[in-house]
N, C-alpha and C. Protein backbone atom coordinates (compact mmCIF):
# COMPACT_ATOMS: atom_id res chain seq x y z
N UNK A 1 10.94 -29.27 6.85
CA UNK A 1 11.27 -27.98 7.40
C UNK A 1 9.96 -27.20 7.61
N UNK A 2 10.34 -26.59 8.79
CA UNK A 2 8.60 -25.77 9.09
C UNK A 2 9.23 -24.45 8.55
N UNK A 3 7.84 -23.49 7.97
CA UNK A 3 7.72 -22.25 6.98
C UNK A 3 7.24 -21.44 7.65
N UNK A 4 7.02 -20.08 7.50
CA UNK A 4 5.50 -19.51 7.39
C UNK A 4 5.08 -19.78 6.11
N UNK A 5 3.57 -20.05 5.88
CA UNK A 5 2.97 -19.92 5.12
C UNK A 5 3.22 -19.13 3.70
N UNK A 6 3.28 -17.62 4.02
CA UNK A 6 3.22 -16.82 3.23
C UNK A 6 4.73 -17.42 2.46
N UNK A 7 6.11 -17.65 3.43
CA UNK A 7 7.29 -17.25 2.90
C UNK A 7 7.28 -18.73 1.63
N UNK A 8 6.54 -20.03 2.41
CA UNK A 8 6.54 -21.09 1.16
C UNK A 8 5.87 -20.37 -0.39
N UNK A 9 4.36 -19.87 0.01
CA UNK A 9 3.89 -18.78 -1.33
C UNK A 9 4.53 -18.34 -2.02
N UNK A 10 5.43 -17.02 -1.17
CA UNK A 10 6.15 -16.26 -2.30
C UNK A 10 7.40 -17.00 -2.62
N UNK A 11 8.01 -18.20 -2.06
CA UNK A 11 9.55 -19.00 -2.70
C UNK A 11 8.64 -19.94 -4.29
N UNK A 12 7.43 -20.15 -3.73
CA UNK A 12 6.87 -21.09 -5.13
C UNK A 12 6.72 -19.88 -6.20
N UNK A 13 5.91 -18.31 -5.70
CA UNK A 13 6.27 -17.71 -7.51
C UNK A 13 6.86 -17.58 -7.87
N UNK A 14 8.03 -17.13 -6.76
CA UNK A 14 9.32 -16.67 -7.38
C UNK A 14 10.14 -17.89 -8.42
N UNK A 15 10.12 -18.76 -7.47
CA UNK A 15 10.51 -20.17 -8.59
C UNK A 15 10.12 -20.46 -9.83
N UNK A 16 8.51 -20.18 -9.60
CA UNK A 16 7.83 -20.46 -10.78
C UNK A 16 8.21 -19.09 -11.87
N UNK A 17 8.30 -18.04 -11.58
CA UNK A 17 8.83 -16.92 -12.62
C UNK A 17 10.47 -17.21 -12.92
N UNK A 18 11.11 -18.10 -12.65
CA UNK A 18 12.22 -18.15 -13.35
C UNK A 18 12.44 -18.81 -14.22
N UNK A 19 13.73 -18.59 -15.10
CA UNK A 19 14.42 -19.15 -16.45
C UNK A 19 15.18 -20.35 -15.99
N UNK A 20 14.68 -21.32 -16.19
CA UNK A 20 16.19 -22.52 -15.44
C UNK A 20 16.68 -22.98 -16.66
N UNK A 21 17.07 -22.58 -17.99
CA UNK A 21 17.31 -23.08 -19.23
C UNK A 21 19.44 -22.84 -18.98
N UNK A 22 19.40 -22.03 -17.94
CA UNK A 22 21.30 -21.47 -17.79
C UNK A 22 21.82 -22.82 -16.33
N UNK A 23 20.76 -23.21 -15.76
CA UNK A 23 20.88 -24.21 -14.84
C UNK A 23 21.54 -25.49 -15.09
N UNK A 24 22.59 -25.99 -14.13
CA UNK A 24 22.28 -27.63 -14.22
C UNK A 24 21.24 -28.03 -14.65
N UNK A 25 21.07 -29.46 -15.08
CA UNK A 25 20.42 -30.14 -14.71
C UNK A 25 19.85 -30.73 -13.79
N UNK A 26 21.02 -30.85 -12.66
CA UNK A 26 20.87 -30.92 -11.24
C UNK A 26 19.84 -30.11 -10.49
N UNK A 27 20.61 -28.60 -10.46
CA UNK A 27 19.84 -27.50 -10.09
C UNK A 27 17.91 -27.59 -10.85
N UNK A 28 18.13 -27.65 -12.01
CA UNK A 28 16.84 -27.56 -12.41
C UNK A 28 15.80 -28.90 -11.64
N UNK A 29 16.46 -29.33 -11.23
CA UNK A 29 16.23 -31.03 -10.38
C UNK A 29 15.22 -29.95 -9.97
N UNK A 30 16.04 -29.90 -8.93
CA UNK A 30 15.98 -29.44 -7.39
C UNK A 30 14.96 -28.10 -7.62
N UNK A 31 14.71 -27.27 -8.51
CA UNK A 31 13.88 -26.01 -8.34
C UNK A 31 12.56 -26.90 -8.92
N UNK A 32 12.48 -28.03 -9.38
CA UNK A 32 11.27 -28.24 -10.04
C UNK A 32 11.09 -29.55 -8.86
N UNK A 33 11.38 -30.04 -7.83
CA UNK A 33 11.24 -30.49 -6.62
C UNK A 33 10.39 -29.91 -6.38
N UNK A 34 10.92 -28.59 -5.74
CA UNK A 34 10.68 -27.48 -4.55
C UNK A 34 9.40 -26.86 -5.60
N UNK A 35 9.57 -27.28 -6.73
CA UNK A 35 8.21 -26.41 -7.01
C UNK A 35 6.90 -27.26 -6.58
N UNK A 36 7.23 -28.83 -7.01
CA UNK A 36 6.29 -29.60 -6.54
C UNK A 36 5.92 -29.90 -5.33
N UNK A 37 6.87 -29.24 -4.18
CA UNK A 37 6.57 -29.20 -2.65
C UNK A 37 6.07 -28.13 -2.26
N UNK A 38 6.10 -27.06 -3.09
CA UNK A 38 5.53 -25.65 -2.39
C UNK A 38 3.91 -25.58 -3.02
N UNK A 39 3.93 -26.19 -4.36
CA UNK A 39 2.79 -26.08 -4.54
C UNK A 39 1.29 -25.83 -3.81
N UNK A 40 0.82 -27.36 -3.27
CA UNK A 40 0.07 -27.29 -2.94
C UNK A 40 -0.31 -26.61 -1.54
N UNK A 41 0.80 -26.20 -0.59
CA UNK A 41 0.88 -24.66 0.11
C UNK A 41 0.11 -23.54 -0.60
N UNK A 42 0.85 -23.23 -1.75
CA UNK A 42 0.58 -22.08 -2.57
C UNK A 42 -0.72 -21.85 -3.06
N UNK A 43 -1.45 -22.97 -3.64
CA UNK A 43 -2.72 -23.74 -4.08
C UNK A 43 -4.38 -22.99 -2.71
N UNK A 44 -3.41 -24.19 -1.91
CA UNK A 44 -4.21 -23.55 -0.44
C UNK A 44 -4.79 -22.37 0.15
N UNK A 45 -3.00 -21.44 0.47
CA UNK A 45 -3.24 -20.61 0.39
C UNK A 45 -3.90 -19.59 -0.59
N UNK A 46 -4.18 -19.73 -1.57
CA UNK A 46 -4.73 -18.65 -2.66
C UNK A 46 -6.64 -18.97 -2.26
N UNK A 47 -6.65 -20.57 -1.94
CA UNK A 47 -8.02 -20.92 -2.15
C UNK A 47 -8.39 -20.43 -0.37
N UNK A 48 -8.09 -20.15 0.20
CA UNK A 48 -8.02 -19.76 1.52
C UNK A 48 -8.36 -18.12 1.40
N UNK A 49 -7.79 -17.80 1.14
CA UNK A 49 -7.42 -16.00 0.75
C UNK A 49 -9.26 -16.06 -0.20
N UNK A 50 -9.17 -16.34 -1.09
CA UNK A 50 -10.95 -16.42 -2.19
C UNK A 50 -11.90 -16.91 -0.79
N UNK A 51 -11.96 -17.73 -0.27
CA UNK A 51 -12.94 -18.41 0.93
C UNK A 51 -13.17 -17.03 1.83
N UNK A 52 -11.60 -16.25 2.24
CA UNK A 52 -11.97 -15.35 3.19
C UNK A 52 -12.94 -14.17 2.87
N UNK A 53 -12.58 -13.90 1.36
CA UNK A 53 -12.82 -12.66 0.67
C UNK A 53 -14.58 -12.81 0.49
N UNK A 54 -14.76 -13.89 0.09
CA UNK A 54 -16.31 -14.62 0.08
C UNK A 54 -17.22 -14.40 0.92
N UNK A 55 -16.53 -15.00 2.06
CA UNK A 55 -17.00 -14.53 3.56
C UNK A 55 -17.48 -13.52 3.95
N UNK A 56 -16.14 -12.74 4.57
CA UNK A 56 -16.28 -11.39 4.62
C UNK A 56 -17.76 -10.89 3.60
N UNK A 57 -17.50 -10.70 2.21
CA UNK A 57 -18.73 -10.21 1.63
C UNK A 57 -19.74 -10.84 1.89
N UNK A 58 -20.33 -10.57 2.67
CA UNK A 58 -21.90 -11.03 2.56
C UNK A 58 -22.77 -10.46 2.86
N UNK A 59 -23.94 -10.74 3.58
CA UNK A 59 -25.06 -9.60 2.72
C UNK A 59 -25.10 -8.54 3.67
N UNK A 60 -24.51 -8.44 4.61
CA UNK A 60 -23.96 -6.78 5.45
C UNK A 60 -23.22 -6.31 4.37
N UNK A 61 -22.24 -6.70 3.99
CA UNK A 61 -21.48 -5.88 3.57
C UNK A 61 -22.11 -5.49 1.95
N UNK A 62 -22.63 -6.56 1.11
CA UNK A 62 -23.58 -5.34 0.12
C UNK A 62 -24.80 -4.87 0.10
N UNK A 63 -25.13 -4.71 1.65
CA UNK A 63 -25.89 -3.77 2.22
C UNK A 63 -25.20 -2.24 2.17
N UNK A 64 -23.89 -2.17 2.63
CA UNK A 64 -22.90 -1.02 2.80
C UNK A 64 -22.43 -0.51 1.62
N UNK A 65 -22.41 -1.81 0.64
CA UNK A 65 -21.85 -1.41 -1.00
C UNK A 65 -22.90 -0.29 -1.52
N UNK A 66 -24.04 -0.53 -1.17
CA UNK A 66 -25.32 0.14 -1.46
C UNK A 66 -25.19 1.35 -1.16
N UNK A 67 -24.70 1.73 0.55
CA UNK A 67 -25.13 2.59 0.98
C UNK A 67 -23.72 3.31 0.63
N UNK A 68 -22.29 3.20 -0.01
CA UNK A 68 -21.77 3.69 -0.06
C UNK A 68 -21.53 4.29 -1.44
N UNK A 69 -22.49 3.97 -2.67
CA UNK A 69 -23.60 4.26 -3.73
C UNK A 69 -24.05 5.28 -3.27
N UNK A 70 -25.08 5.48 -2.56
CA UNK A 70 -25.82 6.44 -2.42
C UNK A 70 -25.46 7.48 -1.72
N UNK A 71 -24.08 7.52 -0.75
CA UNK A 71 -23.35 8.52 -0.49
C UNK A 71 -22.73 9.23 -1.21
N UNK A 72 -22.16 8.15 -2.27
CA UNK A 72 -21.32 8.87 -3.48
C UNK A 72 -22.49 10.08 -4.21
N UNK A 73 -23.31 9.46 -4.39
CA UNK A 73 -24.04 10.38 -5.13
C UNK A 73 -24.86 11.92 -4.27
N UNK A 74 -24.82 11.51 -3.15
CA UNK A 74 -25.05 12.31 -2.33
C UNK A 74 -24.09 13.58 -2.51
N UNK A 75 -22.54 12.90 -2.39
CA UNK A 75 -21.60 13.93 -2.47
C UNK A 75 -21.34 14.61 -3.95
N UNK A 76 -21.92 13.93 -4.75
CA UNK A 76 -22.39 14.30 -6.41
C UNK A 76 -23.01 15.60 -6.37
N UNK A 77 -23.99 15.47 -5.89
CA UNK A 77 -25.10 16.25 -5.90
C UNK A 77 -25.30 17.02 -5.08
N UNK A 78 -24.12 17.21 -3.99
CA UNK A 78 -23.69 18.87 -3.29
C UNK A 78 -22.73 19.43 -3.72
N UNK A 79 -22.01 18.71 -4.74
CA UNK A 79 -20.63 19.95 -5.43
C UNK A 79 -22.17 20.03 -6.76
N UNK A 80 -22.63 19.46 -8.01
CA UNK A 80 -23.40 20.51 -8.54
C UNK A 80 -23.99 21.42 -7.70
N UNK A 81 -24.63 21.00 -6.63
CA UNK A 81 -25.49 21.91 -6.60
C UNK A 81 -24.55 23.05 -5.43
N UNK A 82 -23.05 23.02 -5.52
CA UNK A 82 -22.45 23.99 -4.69
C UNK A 82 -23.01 24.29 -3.54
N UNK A 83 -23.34 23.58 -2.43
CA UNK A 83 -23.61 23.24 -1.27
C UNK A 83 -22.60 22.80 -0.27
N UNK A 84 -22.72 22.35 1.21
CA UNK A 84 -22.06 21.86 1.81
C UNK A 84 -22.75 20.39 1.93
N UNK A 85 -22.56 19.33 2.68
CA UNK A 85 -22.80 18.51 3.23
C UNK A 85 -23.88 18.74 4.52
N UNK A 86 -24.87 18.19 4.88
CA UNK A 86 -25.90 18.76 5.74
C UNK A 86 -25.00 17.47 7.14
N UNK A 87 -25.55 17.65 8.09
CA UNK A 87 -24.67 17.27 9.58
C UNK A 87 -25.42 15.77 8.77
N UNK A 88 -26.60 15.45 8.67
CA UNK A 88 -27.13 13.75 8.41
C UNK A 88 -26.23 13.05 7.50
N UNK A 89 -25.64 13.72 6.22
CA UNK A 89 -25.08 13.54 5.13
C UNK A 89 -23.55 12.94 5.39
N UNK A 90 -23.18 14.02 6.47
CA UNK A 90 -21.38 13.74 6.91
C UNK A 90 -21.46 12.37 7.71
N UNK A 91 -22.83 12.52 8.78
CA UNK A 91 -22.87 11.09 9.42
C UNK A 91 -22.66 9.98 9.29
N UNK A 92 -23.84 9.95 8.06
CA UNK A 92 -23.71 8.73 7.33
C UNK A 92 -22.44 8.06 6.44
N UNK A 93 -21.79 9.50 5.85
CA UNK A 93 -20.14 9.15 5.53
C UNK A 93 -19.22 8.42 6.28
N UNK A 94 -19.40 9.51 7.65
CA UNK A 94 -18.63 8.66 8.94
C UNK A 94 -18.90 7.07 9.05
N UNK A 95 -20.54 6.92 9.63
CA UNK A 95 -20.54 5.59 9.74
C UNK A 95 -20.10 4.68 8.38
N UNK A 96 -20.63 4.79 7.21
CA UNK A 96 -20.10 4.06 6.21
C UNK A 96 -18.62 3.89 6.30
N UNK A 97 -17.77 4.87 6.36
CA UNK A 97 -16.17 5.11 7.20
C UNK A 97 -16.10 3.65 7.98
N UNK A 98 -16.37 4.08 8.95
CA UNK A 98 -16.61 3.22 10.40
C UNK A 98 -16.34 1.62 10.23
N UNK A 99 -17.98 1.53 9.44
CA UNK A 99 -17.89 0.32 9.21
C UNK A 99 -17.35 -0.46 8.31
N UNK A 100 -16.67 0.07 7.19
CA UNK A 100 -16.11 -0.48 6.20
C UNK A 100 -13.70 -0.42 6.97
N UNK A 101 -13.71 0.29 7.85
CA UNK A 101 -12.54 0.69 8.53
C UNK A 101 -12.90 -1.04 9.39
N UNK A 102 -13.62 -1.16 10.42
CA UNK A 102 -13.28 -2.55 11.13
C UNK A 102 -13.58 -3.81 10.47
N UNK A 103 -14.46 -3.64 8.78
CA UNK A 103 -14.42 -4.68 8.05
C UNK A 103 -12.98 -5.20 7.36
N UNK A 104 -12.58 -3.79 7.10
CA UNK A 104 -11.10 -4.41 6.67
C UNK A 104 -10.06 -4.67 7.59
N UNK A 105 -9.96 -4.30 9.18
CA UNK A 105 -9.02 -4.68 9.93
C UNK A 105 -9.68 -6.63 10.18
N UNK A 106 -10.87 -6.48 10.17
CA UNK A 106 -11.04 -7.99 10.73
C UNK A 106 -10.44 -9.08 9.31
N UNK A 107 -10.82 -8.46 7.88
CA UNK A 107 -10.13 -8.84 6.86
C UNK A 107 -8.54 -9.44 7.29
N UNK A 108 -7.83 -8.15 7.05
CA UNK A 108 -6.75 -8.07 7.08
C UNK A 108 -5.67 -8.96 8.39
N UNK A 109 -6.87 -8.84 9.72
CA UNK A 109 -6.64 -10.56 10.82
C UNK A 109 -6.74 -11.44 10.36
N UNK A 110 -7.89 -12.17 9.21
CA UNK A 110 -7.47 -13.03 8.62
C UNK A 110 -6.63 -13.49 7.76
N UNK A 111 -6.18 -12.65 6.93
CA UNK A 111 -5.62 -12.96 6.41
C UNK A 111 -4.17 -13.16 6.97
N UNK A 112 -3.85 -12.27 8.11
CA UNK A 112 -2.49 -12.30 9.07
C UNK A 112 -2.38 -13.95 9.30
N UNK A 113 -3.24 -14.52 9.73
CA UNK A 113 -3.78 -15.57 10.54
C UNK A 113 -3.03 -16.52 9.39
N UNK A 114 -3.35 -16.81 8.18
CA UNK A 114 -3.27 -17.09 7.71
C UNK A 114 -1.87 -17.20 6.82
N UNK A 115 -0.96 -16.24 6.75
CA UNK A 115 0.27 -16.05 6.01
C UNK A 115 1.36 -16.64 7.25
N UNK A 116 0.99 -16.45 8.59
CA UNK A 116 1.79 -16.31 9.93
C UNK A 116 1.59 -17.88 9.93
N UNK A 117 0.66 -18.75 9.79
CA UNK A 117 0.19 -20.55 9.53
C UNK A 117 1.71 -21.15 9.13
N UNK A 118 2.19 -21.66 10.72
CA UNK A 118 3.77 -22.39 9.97
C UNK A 118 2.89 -23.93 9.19
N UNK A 119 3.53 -24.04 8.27
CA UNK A 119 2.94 -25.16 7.48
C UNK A 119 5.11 -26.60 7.48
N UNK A 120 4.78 -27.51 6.94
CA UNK A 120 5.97 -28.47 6.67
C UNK A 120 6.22 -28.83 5.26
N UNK A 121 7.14 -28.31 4.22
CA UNK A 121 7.40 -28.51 3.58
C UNK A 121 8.98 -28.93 3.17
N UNK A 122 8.97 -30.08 2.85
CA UNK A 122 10.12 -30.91 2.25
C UNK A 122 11.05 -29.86 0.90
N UNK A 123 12.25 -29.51 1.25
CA UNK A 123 12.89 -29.03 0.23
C UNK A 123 13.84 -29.51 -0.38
N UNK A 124 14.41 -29.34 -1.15
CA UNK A 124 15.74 -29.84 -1.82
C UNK A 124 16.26 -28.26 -1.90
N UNK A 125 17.50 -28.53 -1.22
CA UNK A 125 18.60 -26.85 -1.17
C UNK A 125 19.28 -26.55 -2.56
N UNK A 126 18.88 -25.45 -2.62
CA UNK A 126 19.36 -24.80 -4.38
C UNK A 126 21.07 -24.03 -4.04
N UNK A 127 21.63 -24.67 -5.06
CA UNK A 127 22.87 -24.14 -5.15
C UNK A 127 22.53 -22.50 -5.65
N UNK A 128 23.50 -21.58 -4.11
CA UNK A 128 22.78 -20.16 -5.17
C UNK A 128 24.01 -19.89 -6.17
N UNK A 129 24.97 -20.28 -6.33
CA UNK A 129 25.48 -20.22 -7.89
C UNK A 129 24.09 -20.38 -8.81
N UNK A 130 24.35 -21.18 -8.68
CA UNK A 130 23.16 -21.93 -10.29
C UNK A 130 21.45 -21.12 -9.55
N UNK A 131 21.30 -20.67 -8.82
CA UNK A 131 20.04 -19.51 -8.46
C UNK A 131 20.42 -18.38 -9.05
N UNK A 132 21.75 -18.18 -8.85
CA UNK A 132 22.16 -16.93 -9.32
C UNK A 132 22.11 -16.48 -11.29
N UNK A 133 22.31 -17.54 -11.70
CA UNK A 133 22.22 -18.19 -12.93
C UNK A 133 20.77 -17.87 -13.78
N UNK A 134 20.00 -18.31 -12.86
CA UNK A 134 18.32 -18.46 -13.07
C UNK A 134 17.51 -16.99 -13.22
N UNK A 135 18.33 -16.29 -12.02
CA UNK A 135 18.24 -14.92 -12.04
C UNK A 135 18.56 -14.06 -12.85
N UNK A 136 20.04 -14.44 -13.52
CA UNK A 136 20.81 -13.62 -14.55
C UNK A 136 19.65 -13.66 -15.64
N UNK A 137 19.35 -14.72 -15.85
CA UNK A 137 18.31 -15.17 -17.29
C UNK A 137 16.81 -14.81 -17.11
N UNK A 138 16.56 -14.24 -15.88
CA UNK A 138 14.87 -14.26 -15.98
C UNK A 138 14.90 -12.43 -15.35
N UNK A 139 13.90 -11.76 -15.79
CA UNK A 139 13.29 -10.39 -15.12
C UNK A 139 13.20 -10.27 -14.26
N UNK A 140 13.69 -10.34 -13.00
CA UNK A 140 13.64 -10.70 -11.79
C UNK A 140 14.59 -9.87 -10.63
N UNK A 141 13.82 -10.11 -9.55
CA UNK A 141 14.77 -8.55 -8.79
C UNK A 141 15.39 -9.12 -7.49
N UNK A 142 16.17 -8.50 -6.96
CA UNK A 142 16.75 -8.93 -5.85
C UNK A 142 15.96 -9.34 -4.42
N UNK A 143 14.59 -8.72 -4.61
CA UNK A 143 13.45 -8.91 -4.37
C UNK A 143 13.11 -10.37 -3.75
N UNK A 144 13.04 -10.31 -5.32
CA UNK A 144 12.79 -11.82 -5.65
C UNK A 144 13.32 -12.89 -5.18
N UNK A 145 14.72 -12.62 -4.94
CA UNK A 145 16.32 -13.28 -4.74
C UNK A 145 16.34 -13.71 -3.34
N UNK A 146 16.04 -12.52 -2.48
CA UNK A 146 15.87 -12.59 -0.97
C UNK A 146 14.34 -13.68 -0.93
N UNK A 147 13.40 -13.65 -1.31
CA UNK A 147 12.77 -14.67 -1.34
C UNK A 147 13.03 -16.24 -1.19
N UNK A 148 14.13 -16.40 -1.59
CA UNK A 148 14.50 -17.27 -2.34
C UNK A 148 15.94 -18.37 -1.40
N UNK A 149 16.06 -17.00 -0.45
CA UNK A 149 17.30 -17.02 0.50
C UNK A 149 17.10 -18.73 1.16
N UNK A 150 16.11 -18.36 1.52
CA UNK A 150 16.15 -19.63 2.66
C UNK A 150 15.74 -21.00 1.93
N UNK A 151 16.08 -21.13 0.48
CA UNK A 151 16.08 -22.51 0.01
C UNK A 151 17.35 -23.13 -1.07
N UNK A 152 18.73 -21.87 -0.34
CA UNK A 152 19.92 -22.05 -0.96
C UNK A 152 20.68 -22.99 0.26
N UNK A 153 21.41 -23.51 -0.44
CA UNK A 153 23.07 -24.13 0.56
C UNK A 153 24.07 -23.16 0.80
């Protein structure tokens, strides 16, 4: 069965945060299947997501970490000293703004890129009785449940 990405992710925590001790045996089959098929999706994706984050930071960007240090303190040191901001001071806010605003939209494309990735994963269909079961017994929210939708019979 083809996924998105993300939706295999969140069906493997959700799986993985439940109680299957109220389950078949059957059922518990079948969620510890699907755990071993979503896995290495899940695996991927996380090590994918760390690679991007890696990326992204590099030495532009704690070039900007720097400079958004020395703004902070900038803005430190016009409330003591009850001042305004001088026009150079706001600038440099802006651009630091600026550039840290299209670092995280290009972020946040990757990572789109990435959750939207239909991937093929083999399931075994969970009786949602006995899901329902798993649920009763574990902390878990309806949330969670809808997650969970598209690997019932």
């Amino acid at each position: 069965m083809k996924v998105k990405t993300i939706k295999a992710v969140e069906a493997y925590r959700a799986l993985k945060a439940l109680k299957v001790a109220g389950m078949s045996d059957e059922a518990m089959l079948a969620v510890w299947k699907n755990l071993k098929a979503l896995r290495p999706v899940s695996e991927a994706y996380d090590k994918d997501i760390e690679e991007v984050r890696t990326t992204l930071q590099d030495e532009e960007f704690e070039k900007m970490q720097q400079r958004v240090k020395e703004a902070q303190e900038l803005e430190r040191r016009a409330k003591e000293e009850v001042r305004g901001m001088t026009e150079a001071e706001k600038c440099e806010i802006a651009e630091i703004n600026e550039w840290f605003a299209a670092w995280n939209k290009k972020g946040e494309e990757y990572l789109k890129s990435l959750a939207e990735k239909e991937v093929e994963v083999k399931i075994d269909p969970l009786d949602a009785a006995e899901l329902l079961k798993a649920f009763k017994g574990s902390d878990r929210t309806f949330e969670d449940a809808e997650k969970l939708d598209w690997l019932t019979m």
